[in-house]
C-alpha atoms as a PDB file:
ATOM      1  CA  UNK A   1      26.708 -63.648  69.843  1.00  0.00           C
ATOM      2  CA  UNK A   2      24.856 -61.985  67.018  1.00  0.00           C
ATOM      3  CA  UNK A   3      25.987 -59.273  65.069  1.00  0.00           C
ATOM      4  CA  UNK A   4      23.749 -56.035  63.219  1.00  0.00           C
ATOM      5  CA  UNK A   5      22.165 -57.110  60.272  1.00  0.00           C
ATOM      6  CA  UNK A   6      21.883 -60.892  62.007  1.00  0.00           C
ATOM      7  CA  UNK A   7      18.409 -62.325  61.138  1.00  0.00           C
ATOM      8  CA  UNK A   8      17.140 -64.054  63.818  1.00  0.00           C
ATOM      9  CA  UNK A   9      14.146 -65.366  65.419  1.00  0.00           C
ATOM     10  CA  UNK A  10      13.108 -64.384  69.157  1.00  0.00           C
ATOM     11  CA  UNK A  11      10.774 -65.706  71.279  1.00  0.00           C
ATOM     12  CA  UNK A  12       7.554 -65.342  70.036  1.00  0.00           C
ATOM     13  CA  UNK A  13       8.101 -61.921  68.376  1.00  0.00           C
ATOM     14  CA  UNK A  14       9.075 -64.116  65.544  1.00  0.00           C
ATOM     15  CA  UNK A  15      11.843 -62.708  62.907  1.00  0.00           C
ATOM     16  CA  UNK A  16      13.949 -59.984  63.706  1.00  0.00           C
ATOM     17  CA  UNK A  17      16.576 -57.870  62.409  1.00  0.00           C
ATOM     18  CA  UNK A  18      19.186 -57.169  64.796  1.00  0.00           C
ATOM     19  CA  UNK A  19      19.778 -53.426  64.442  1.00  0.00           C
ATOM     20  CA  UNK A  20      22.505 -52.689  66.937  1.00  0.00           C
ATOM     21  CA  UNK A  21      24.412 -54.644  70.181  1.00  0.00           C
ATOM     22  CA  UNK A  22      25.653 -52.470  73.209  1.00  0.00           C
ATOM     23  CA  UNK A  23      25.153 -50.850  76.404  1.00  0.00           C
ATOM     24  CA  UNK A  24      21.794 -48.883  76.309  1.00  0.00           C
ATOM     25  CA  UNK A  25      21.613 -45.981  78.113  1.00  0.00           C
ATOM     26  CA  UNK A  26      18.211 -45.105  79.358  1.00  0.00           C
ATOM     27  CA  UNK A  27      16.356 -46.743  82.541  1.00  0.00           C
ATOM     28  CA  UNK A  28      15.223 -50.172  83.009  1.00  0.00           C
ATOM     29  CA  UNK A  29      18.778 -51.143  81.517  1.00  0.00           C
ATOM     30  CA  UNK A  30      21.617 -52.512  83.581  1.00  0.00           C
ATOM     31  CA  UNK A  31      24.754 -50.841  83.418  1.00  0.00           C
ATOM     32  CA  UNK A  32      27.786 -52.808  81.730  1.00  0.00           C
ATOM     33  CA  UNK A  33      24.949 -55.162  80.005  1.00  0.00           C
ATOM     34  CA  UNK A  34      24.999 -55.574  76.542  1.00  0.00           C
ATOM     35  CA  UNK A  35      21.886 -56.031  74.527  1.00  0.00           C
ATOM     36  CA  UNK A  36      20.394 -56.810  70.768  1.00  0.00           C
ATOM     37  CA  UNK A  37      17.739 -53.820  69.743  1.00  0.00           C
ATOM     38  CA  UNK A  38      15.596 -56.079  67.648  1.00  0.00           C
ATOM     39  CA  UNK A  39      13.417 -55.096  64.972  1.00  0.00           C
ATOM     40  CA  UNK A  40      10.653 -57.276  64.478  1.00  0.00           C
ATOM     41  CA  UNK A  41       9.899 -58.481  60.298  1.00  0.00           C
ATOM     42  CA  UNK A  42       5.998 -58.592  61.472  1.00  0.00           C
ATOM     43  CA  UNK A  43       4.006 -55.922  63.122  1.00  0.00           C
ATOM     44  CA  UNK A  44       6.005 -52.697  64.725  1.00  0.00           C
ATOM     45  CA  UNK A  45       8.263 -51.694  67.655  1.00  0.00           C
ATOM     46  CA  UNK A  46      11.280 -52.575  69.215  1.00  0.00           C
ATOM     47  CA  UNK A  47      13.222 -55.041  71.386  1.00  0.00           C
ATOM     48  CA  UNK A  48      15.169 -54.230  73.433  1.00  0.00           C
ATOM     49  CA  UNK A  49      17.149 -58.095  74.625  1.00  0.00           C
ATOM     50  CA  UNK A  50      20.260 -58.905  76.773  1.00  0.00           C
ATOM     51  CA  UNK A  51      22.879 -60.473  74.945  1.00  0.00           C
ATOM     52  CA  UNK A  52      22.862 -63.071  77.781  1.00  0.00           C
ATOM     53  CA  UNK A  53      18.620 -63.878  78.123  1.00  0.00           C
ATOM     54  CA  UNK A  54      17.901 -67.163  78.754  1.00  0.00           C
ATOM     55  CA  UNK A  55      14.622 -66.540  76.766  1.00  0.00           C
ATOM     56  CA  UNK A  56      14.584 -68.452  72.883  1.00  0.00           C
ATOM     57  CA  UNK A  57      16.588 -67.045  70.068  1.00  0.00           C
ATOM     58  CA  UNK A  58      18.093 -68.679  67.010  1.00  0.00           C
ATOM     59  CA  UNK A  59      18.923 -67.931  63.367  1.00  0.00           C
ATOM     60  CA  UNK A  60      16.722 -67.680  60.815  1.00  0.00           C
ATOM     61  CA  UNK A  61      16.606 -71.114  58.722  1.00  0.00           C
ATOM     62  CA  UNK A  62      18.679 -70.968  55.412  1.00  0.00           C
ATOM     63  CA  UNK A  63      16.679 -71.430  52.301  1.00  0.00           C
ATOM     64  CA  UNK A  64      17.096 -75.167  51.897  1.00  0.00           C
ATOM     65  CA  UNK A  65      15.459 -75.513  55.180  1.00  0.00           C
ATOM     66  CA  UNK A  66      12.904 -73.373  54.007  1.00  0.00           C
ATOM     67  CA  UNK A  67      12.413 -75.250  50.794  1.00  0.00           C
ATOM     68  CA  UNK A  68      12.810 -78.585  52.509  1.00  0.00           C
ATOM     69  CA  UNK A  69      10.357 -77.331  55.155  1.00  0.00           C
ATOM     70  CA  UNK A  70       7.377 -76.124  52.741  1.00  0.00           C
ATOM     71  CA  UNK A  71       7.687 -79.793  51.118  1.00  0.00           C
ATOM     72  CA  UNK A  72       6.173 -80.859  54.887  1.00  0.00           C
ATOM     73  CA  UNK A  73       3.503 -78.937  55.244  1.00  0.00           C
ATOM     74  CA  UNK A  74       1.357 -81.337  53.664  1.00  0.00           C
ATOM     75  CA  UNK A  75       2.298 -84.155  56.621  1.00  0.00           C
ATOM     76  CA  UNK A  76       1.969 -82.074  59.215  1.00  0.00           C
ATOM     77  CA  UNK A  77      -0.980 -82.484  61.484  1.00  0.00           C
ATOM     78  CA  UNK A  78      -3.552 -79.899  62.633  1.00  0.00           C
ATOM     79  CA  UNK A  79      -3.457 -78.450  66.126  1.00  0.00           C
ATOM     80  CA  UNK A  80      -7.211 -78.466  67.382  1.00  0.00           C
ATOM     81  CA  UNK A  81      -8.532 -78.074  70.624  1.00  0.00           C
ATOM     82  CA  UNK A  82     -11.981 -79.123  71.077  1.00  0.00           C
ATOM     83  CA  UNK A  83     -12.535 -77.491  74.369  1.00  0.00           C
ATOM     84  CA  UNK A  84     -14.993 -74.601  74.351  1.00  0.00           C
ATOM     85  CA  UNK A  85     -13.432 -72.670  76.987  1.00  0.00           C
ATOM     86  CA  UNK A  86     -11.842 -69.609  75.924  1.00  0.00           C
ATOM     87  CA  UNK A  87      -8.863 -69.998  78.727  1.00  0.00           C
ATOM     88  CA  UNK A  88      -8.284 -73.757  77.579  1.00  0.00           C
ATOM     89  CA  UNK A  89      -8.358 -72.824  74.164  1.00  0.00           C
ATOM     90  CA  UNK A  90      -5.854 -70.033  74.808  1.00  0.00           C
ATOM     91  CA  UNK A  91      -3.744 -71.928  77.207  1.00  0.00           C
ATOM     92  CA  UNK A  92      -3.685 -75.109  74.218  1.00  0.00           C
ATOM     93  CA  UNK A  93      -2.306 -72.828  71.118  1.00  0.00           C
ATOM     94  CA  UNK A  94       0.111 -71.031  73.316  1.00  0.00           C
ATOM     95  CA  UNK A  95       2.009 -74.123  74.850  1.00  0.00           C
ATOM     96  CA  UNK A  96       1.909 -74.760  70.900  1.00  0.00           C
ATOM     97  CA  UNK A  97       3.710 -70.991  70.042  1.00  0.00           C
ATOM     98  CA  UNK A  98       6.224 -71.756  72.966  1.00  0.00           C
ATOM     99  CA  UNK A  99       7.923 -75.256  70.863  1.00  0.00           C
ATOM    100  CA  UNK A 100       9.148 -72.002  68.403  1.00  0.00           C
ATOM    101  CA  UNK A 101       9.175 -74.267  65.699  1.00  0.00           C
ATOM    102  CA  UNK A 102       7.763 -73.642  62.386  1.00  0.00           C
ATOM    103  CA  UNK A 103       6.203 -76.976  62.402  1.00  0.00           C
ATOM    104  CA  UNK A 104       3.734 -76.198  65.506  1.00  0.00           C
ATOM    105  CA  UNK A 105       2.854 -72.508  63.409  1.00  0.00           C
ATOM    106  CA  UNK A 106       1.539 -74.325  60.875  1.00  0.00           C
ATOM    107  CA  UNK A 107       0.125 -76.741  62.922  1.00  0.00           C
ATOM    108  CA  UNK A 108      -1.859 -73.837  64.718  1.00  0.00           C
ATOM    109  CA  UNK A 109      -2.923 -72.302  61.451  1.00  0.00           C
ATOM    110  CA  UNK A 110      -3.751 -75.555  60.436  1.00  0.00           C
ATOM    111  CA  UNK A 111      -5.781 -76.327  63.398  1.00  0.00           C
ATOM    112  CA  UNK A 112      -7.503 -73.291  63.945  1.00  0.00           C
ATOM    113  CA  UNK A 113      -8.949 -73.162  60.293  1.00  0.00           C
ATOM    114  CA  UNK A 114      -9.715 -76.832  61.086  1.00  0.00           C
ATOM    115  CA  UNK A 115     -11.705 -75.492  64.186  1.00  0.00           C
ATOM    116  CA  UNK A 116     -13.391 -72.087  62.492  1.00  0.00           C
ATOM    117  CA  UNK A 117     -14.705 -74.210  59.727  1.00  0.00           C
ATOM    118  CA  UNK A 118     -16.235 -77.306  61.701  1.00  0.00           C
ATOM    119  CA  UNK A 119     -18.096 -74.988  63.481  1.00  0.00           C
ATOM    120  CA  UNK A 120     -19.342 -72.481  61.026  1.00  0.00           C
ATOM    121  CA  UNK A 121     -18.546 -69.476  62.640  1.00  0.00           C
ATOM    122  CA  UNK A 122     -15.901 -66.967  62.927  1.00  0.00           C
ATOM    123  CA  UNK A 123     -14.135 -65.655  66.381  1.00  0.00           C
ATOM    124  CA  UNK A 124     -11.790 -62.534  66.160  1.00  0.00           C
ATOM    125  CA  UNK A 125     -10.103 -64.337  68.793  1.00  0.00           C
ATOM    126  CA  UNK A 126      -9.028 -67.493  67.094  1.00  0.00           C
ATOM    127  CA  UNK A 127      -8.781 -65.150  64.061  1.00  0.00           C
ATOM    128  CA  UNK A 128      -5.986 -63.255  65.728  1.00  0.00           C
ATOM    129  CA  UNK A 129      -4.264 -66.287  66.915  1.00  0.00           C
ATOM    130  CA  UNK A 130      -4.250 -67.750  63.272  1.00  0.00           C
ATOM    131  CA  UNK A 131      -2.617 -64.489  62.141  1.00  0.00           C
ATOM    132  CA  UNK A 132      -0.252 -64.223  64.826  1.00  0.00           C
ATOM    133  CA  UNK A 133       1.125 -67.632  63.807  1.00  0.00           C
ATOM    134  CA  UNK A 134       1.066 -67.203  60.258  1.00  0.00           C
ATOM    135  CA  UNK A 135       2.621 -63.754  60.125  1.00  0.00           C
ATOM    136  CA  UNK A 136       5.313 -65.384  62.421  1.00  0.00           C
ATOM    137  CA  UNK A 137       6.159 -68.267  59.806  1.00  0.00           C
ATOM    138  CA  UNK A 138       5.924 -66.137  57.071  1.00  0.00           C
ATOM    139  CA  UNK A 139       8.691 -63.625  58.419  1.00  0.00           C
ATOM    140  CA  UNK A 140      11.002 -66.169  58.861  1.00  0.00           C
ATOM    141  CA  UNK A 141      10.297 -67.946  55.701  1.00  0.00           C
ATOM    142  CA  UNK A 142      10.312 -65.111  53.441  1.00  0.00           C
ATOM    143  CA  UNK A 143      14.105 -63.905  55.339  1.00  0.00           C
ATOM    144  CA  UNK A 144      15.122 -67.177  54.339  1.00  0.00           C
ATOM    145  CA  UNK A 145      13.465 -66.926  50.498  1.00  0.00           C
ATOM    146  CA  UNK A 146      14.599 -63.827  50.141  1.00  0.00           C
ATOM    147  CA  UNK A 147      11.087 -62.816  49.407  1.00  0.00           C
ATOM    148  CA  UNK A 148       7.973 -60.299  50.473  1.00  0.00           C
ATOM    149  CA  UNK A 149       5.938 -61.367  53.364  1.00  0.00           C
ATOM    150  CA  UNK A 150       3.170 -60.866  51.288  1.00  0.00           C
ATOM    151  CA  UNK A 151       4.496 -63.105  48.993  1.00  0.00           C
ATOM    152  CA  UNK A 152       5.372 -65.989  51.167  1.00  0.00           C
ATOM    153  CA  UNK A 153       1.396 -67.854  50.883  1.00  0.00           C
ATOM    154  CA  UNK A 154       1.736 -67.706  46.914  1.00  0.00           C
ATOM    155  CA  UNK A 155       5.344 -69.132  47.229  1.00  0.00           C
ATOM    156  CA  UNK A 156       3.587 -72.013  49.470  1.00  0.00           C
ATOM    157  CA  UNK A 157       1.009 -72.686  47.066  1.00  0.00           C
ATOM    158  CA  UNK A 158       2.756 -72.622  44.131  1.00  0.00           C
ATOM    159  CA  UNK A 159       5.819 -74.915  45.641  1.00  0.00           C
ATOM    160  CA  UNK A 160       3.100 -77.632  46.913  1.00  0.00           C
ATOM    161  CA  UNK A 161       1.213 -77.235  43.186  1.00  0.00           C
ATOM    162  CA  UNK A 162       4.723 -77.973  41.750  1.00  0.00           C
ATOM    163  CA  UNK A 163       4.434 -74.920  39.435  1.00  0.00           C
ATOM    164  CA  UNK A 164       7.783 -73.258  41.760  1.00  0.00           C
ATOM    165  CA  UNK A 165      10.847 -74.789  41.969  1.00  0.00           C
END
């Protein structure tokens, strides 16, 4: 079981802070059931989990996995799907978000760049997807740098350039 101040990464909310375990005690929750209230690292709100959900959760990677992790990026393949059909499109990136690795994020990112610039155009859809993923591996990874969100694509860049150690 996780304790507060846990960091942790849930379903596809990505990273969360778990801000307090217990009963709750409004409606919708069962009586006697214990649950996290998450906090999710990107974008706002609250979850509200049982402690006993079958649905994904882990810990946040530590940093060496993080470190050891960014040194992969450069193998790891894009994720494209070639199929011009919205739903098929869809249904390809988010059998990809449901491995809850960080290896099929960047493997989104990866793929839908890939796809935006092979066909010269921009969708707000596949937009949103890319950011969805990338704010989601960027949560975890800066929990486990110990660093800004907003400083997590820098920390990338300058790891893979060799200028960060």
């Amino acid at each position: 079981m996780y304790k507060v101040g846990d960091k942790i990464v849930y379903g596809e909310n990505g990273a969360c802070n778990v801000e307090a375990v217990g009963e709750l005690s409004f409606s919708g929750a069962q009586p006697g059931r214990k649950y996290y209230t998450l906090r999710p690292l990107a974008g706002s709100g609250t979850c509200f989990v049982p402690v006993d959900t079958t649905l994904f959760i882990r810990p946040v990677i530590s940093k060496k996995e993080a470190l050891k992790f960014i040194d992969s990026i450069p193998s790891i393949e894009p994720a494209v799907c070639y199929d011009n059909r919205f739903n098929h499109v869809d249904a390809f990136y988010r059998e990809l978000f449901k491995q809850h690795t960080n290896e099929a994020l960047v493997s989104i990112i990866k793929g839908l760049r890939l796809r935006m610039t092979e066909r010269k155009t921009k969708s707000g859809r596949i937009e949103a997807t890319a950011k969805r993923a990338q704010d989601m591996l960027h949560g975890e990874l800066s929990i486990a740098l110990g660093i800004e969100m907003k400083e997590v694509e820098q920390f990338i860049t300058e790891r893979l350039n060799g200028s960060r150690g």
